[in-house]
Protein backbone atom coordinates (compact mmCIF):
# COMPACT_ATOMS: atom_id res chain seq x y z
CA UNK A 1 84.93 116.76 124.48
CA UNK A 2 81.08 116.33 123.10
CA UNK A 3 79.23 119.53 122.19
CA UNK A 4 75.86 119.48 120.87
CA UNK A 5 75.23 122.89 118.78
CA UNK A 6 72.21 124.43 118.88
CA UNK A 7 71.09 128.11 117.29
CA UNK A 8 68.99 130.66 119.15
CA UNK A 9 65.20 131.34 117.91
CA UNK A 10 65.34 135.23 119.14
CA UNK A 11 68.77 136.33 118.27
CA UNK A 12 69.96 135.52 114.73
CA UNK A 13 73.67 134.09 114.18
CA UNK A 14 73.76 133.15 117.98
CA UNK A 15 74.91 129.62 118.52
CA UNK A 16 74.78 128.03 121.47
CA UNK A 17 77.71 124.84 122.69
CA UNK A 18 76.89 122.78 125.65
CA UNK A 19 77.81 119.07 126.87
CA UNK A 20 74.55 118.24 127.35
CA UNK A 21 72.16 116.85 124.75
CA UNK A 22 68.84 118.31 125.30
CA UNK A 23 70.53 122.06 125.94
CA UNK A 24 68.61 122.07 128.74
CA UNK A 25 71.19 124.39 130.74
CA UNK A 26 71.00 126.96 127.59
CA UNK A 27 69.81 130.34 128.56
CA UNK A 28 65.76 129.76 128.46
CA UNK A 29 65.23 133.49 127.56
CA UNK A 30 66.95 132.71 124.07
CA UNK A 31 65.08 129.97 123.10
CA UNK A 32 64.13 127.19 122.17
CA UNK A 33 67.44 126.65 121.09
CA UNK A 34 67.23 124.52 117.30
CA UNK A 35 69.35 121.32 117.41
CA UNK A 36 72.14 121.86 114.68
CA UNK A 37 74.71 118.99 115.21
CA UNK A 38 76.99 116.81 117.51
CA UNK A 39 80.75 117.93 117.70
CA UNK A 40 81.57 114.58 118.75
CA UNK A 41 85.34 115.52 119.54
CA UNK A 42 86.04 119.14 120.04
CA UNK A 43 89.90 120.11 120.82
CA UNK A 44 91.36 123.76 120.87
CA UNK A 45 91.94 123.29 117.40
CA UNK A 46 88.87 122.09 116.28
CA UNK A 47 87.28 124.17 113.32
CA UNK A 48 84.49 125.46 114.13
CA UNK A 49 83.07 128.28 111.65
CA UNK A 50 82.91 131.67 113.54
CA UNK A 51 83.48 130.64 116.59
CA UNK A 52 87.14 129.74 119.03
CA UNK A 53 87.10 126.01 120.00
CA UNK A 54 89.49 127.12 122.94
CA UNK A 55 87.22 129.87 124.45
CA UNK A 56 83.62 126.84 123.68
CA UNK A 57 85.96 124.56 125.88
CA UNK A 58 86.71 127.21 128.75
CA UNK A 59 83.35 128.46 128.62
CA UNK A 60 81.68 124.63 128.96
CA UNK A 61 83.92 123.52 131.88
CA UNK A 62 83.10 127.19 133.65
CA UNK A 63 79.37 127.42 132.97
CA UNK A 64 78.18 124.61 131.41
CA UNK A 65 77.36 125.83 127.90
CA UNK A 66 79.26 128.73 125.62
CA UNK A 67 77.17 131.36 123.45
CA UNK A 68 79.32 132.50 120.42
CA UNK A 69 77.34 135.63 118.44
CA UNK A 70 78.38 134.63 114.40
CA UNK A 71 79.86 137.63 112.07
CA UNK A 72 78.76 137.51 108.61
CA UNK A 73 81.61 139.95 106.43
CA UNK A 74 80.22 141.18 103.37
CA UNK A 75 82.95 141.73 100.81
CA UNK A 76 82.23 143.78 97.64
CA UNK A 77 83.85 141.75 94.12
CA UNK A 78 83.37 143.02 90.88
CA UNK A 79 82.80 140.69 87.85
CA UNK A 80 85.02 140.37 85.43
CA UNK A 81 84.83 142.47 81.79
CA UNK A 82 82.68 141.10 79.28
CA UNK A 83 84.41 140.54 75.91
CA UNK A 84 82.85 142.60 72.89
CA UNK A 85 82.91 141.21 70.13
C-alpha cells in the first residue's frame, strides 16, 4: 500500500498516514498537515519509527487516513570516568 506521511502543525509528534497525496481527508482541525515522505510500499511489517504498520493499514482501509501520536523516551546515561593522570 502507498502512504504519504504528513506531521500535524498544532499537536507536536502527531503524524498523520493516508493514501491520498494531498492529505486532503486529514483531520482539517490539525492542520495543515507538513508533507514528510512517500511510504511507497507499506506491509504489516514495515518499519515505521513510533508507529504499528498493521494498525496505519487497518486504520487507512477503515477511515481513510491513520493518526499515530509519537513517544519520545528519555533515558538517563552517565559518561564514563575520566582517567587522572
Amino acid at each position: 500500500m502507498i502512504v504519504h506521511i504528513f506531521r500535524s502543525s498544532k499537536k507536536k509528534l502527531l503524524g498523520g498516514f493516508t493514501n491520498d497525496i494531498n492529505g486532503a481527508n486529514l483531520p482539517q482541525e490539525l492542520g495543515p498537515w507538513i508533507f514528510q515522505r512517500t511510504e511507497p510500499n507499506l506491509t504489516g511489517t514495515s518499519p515505521i519509527i513510533a508507529a504499528d504498520p498493521k494498525v496505519i493499514i487497518s486504520d487507512i482501509n477503515q477511515k481513510g487516513f491513520s493518526l499515530q501520536q509519537g513517544k519520545i523516551t528519555v533515558t538517563e546515561t552517565m559518561a564514563p570516568p575520566k582517567k587522572i593522570k
